[in-house]
N, C-alpha and C. Protein backbone atom coordinates (compact mmCIF):
# COMPACT_ATOMS: atom_id res chain seq x y z
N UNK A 1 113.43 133.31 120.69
CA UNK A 1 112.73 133.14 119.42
C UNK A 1 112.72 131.68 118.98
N UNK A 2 114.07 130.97 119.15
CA UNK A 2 113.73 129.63 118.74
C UNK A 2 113.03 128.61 119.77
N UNK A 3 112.83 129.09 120.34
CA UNK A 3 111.89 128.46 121.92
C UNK A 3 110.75 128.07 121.37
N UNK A 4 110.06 129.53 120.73
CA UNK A 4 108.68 129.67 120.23
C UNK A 4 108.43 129.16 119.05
N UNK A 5 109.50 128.94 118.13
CA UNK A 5 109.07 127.96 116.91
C UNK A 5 109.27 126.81 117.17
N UNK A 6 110.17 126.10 118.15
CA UNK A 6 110.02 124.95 118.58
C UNK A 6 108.66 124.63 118.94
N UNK A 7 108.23 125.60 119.98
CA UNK A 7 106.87 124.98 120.48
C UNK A 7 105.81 125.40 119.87
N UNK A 8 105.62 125.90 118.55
CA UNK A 8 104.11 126.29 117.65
C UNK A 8 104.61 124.96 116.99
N UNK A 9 106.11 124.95 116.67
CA UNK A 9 105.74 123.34 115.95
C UNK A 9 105.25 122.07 116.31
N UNK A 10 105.41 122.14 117.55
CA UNK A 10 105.22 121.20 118.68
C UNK A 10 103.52 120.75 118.55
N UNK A 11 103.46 121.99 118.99
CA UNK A 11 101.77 122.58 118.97
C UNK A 11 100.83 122.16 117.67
N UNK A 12 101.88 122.49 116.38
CA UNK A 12 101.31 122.01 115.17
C UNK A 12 101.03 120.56 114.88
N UNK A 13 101.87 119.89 115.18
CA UNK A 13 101.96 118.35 115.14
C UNK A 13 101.06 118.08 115.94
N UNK A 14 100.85 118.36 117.36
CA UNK A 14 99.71 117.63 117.97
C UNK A 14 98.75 117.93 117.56
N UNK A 15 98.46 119.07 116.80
CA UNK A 15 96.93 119.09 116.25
C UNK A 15 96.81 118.33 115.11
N UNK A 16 97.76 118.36 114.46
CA UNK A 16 97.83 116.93 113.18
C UNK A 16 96.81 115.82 113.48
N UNK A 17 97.79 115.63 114.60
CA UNK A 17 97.74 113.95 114.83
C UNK A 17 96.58 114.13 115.74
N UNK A 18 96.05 114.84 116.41
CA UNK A 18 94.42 114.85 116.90
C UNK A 18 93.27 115.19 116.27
N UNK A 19 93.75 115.67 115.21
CA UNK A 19 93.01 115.54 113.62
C UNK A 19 92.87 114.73 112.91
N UNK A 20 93.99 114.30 112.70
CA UNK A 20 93.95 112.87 112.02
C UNK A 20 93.47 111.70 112.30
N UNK A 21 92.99 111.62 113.60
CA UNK A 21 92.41 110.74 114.49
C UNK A 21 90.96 110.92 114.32
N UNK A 22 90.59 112.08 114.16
CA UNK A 22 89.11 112.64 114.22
C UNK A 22 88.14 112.14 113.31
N UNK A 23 88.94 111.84 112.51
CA UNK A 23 88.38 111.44 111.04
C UNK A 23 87.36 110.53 111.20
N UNK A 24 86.57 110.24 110.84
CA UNK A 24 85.73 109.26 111.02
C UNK A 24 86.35 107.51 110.21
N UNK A 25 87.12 108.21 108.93
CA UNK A 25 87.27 107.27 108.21
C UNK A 25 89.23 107.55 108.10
N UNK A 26 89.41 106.64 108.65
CA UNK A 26 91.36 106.58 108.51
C UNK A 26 91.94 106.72 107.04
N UNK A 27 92.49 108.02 106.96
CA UNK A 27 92.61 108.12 105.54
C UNK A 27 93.78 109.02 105.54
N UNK A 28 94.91 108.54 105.90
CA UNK A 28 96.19 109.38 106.00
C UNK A 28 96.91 109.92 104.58
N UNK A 29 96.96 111.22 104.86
CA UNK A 29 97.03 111.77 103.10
C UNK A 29 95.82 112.13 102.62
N UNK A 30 94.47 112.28 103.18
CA UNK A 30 93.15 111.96 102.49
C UNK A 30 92.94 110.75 102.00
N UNK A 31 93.50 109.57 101.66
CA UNK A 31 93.55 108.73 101.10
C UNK A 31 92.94 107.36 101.90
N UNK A 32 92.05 106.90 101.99
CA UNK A 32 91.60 105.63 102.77
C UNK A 32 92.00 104.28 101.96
N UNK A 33 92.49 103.72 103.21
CA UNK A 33 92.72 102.50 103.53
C UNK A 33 93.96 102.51 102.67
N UNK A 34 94.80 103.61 102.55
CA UNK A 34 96.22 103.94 102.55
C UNK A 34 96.26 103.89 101.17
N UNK A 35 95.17 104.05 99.97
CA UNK A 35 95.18 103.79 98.72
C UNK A 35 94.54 102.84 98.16
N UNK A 36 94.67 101.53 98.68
CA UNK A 36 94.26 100.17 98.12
C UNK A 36 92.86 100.44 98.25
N UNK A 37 92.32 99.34 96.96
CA UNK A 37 90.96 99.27 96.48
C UNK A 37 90.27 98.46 97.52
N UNK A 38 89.15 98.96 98.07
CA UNK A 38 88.49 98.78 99.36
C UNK A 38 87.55 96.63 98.34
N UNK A 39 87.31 97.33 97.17
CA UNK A 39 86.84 95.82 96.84
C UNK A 39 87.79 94.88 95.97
N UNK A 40 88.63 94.96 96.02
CA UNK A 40 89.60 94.13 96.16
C UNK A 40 89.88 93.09 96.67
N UNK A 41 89.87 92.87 98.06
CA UNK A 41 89.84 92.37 99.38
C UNK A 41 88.97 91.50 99.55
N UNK A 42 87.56 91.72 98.73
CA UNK A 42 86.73 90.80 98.35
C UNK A 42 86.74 90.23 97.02
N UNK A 43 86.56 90.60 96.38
CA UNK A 43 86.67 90.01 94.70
C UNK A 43 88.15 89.11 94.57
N UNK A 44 89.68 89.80 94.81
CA UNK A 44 90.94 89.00 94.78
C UNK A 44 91.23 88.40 95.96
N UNK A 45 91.12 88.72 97.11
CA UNK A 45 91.58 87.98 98.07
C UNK A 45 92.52 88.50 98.91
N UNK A 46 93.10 90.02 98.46
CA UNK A 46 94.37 90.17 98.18
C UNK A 46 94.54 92.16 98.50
N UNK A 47 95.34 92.66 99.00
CA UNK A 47 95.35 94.04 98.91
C UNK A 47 95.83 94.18 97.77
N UNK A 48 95.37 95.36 96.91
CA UNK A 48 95.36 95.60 95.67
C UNK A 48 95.59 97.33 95.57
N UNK A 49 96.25 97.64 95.17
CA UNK A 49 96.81 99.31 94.93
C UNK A 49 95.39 100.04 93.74
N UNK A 50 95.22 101.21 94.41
CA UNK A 50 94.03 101.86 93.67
C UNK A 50 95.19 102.62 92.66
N UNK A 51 94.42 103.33 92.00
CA UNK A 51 94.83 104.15 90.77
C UNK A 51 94.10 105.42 90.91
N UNK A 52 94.77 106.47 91.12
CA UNK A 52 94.48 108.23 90.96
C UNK A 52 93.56 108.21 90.13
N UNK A 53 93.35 107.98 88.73
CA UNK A 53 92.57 107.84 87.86
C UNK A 53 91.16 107.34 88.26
N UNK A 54 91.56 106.22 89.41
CA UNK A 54 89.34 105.71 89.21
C UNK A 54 89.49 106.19 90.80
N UNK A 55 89.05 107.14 91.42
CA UNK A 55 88.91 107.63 92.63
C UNK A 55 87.38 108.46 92.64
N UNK A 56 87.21 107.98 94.53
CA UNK A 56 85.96 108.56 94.44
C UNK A 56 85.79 109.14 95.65
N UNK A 57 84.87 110.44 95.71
CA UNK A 57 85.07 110.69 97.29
C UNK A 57 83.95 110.38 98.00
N UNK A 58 83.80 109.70 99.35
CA UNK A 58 82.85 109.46 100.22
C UNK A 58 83.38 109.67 101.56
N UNK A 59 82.30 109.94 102.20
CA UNK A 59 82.80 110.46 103.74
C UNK A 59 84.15 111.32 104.10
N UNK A 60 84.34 112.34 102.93
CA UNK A 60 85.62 113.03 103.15
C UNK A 60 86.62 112.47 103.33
N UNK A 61 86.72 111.15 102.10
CA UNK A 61 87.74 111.16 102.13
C UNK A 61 87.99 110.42 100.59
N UNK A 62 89.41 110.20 100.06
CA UNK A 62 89.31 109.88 98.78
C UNK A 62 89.85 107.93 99.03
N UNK A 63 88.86 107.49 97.38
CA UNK A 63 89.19 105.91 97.87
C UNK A 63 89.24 105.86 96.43
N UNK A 64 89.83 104.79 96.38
CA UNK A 64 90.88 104.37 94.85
C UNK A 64 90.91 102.76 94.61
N UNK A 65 90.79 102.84 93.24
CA UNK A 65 90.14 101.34 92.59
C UNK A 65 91.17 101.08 92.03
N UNK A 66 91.51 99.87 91.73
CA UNK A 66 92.05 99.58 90.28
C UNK A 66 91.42 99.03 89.09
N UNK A 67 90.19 98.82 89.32
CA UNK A 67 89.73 98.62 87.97
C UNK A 67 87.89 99.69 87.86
N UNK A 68 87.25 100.40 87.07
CA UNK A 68 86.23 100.70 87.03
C UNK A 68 85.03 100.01 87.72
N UNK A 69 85.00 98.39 87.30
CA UNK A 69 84.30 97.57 88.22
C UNK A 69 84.38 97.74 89.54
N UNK A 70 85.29 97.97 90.08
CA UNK A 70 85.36 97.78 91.66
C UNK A 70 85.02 99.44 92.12
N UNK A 71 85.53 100.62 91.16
CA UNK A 71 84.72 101.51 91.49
C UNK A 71 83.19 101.97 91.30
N UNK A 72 82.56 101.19 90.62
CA UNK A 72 81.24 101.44 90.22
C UNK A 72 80.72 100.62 91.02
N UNK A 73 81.47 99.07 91.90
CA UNK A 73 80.19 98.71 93.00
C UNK A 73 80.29 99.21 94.08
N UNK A 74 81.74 99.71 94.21
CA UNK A 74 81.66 100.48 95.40
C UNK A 74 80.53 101.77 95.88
N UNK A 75 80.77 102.92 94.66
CA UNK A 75 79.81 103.65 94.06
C UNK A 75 78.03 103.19 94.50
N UNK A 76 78.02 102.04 94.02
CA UNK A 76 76.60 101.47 93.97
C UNK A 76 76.16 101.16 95.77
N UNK A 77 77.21 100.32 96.57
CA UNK A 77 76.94 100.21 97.86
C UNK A 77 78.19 100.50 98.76
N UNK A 78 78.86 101.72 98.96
CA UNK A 78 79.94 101.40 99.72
C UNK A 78 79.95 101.32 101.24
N UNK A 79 78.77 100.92 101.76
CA UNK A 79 79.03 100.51 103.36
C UNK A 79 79.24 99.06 103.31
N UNK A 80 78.90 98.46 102.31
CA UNK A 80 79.05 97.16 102.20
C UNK A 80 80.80 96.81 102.36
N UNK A 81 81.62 97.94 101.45
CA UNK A 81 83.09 97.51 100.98
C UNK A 81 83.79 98.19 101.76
N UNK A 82 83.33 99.28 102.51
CA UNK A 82 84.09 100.23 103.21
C UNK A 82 84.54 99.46 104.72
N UNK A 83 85.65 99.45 105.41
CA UNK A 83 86.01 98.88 106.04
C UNK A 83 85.57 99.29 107.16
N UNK A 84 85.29 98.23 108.47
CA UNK A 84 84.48 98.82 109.49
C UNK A 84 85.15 99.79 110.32
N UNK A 85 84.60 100.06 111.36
CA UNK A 85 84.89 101.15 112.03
C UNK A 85 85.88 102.38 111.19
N UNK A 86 85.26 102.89 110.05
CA UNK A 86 86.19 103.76 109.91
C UNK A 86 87.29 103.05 109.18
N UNK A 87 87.89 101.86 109.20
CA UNK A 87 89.14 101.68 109.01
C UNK A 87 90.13 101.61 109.59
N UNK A 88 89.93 102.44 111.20
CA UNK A 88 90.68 102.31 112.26
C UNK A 88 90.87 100.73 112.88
N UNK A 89 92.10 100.28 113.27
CA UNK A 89 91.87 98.82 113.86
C UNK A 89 90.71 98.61 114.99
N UNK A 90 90.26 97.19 114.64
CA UNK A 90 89.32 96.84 114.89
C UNK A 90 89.71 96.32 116.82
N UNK A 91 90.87 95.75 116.63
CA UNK A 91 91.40 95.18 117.51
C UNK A 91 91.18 96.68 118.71
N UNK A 92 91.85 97.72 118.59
CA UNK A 92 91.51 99.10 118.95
C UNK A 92 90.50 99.41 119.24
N UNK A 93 89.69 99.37 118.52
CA UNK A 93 87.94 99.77 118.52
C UNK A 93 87.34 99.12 119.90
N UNK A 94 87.19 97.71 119.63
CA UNK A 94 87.15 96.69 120.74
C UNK A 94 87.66 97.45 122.54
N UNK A 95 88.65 98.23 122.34
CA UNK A 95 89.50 98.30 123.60
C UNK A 95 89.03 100.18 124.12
N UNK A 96 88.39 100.39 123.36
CA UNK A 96 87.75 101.83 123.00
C UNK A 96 88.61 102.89 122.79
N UNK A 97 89.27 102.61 121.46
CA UNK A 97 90.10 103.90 121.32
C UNK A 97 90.33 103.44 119.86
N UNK A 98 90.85 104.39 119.05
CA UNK A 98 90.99 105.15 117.45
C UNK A 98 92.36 104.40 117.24
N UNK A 99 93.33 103.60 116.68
CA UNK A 99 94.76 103.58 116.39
C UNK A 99 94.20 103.25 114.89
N UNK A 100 95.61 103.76 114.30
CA UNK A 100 95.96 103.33 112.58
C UNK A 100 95.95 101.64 112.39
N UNK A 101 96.11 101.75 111.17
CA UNK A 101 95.94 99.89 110.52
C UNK A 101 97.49 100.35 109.92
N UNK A 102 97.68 99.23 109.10
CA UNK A 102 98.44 98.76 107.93
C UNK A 102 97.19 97.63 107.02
N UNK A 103 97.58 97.79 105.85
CA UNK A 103 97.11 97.14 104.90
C UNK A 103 97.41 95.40 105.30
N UNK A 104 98.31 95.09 105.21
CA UNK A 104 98.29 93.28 105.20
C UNK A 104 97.67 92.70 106.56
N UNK A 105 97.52 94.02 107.04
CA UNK A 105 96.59 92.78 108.84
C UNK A 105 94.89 92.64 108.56
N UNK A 106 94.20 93.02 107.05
CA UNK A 106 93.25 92.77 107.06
C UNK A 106 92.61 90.98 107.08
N UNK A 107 91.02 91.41 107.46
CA UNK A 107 90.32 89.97 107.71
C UNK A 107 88.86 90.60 107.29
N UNK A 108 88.20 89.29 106.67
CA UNK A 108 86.88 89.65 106.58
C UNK A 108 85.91 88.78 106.62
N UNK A 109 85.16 88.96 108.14
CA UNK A 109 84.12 88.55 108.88
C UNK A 109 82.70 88.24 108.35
N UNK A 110 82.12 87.45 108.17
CA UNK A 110 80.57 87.92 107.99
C UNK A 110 79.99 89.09 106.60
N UNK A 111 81.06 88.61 105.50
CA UNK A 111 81.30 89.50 104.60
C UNK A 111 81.33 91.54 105.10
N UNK A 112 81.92 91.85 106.06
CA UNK A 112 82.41 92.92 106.28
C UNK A 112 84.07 93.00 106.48
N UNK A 113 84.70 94.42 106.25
CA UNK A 113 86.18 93.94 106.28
C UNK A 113 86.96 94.65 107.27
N UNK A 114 87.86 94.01 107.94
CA UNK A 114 88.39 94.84 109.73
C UNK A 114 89.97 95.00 109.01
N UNK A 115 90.43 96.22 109.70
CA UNK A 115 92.03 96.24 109.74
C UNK A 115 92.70 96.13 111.41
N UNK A 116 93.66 95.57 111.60
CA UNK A 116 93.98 95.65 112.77
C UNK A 116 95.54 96.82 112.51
N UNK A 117 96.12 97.46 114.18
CA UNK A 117 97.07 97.91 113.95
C UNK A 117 98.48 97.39 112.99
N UNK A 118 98.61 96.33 113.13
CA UNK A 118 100.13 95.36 112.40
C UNK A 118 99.88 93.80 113.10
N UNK A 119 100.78 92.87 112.61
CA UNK A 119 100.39 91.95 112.17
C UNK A 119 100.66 91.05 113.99
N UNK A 120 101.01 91.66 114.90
CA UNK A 120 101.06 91.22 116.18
C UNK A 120 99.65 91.35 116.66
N UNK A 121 99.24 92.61 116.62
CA UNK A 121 97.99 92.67 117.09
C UNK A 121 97.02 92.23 116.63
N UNK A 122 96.85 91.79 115.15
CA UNK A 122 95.91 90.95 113.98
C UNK A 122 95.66 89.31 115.10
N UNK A 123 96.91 88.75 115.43
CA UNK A 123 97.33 87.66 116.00
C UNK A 123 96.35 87.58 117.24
N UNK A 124 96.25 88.34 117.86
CA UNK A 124 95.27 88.79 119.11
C UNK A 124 93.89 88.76 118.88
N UNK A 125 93.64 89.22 117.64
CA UNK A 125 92.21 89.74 117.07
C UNK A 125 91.70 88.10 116.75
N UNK A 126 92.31 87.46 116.12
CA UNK A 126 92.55 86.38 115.59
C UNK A 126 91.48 85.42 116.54
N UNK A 127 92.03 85.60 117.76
CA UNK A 127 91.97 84.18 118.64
C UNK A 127 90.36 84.67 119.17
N UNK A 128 89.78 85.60 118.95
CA UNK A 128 88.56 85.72 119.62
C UNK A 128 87.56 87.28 118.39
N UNK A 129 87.78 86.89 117.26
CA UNK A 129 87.27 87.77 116.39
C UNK A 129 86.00 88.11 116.74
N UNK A 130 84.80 87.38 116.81
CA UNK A 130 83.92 87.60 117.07
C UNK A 130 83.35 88.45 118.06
N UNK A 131 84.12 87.75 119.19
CA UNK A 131 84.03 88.89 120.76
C UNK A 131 84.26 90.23 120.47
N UNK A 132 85.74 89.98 119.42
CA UNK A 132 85.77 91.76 119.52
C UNK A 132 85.40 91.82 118.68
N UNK A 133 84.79 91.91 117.81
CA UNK A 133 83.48 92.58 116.79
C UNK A 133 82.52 93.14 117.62
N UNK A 134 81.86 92.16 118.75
CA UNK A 134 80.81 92.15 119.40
C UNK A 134 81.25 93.70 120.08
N UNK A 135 82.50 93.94 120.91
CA UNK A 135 82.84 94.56 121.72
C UNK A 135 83.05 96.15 121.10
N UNK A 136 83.46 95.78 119.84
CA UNK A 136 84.17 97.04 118.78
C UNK A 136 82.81 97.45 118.38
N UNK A 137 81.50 96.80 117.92
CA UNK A 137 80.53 97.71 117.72
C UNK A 137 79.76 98.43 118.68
N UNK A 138 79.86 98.32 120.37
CA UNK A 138 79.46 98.32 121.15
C UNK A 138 80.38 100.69 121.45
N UNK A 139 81.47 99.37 121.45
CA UNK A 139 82.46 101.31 121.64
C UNK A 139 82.88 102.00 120.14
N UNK A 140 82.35 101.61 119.24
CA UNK A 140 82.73 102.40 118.39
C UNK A 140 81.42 103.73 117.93
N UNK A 141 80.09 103.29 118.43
CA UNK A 141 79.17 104.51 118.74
C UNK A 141 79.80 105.66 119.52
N UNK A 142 80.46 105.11 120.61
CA UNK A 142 81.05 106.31 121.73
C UNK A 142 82.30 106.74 121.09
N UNK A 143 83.00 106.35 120.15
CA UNK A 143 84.50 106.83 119.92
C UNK A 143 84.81 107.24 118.13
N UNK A 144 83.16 106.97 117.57
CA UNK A 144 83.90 107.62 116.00
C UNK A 144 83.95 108.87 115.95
N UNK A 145 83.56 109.91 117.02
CA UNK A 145 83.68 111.09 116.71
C UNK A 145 84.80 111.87 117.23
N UNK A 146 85.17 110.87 118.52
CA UNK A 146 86.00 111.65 118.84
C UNK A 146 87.57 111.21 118.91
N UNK A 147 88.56 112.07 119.34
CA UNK A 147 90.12 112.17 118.73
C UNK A 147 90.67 110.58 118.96
């Protein structure tokens, strides 16, 4: 008996996490871009913590402001503020596959905004951004849908 709850739990977790991957838009908790206000990043400079209170949902998933302004332009254009690929690192995307971000490895290109996995791999992204932009929009047609 404890064999079998070991392994439905087992079982459970990997569907998590091959779910959670699926997403089009990285939003662990439901929550994209881990909470912080997607225009933020542009307007301060700066990752900035959303507020429960000004939240909005797009693409199934929930995104959070800290001030009304930043939710009403989001509102108005959010492919503009929404982070590319999903939100998934960019650095990733590039290499054709789905991994998580952290908040402080963001950069923003050509007024669009990339997360990389953590701040080693940002370092990588760094030295040839462009290429992998070039490369990340190329495989991210073939890989937003799947795990």
């Amino acid at each position: 008996m404890r064999n079998l709850i070991i392994a439905t739990f087992l079982l459970f977790l990997a569907a998590c996490g091959a779910n959670a991957q699926k997403k089009k838009i990285f939003s662990p908790e439901g929550k994209a871009i881990k909470g912080y206000d997607p225009v933020a990043f542009f307007r301060e400079k700066k990752a900035v913590k959303g507020s429960e209170e000004l939240s909005y949902t797009w693409k199934d998933a929930q995104w959070l402001f800290s001030s009304k302004e930043n939710l009403d332009s989001f509102k108005a254009n959010p492919e503009h503020y929404a982070p590319q690929y999903g939100g998934y690192c960019a650095y990733g995307t590039a290499h054709g596959h789905k991994a998580p971000t952290e908040t402080d490895t963001w950069t923003i290109v050509d007024n669009k905004l990339y997360f990389n996995y953590d701040s080693k791999v940002r370092e990588s992204w760094i030295k040839d951004t462009r290429g992998f932009i070039e490369k990340a929009d190329k495989e991210w047609v073939n890989i937003k849908d799947k795990e």
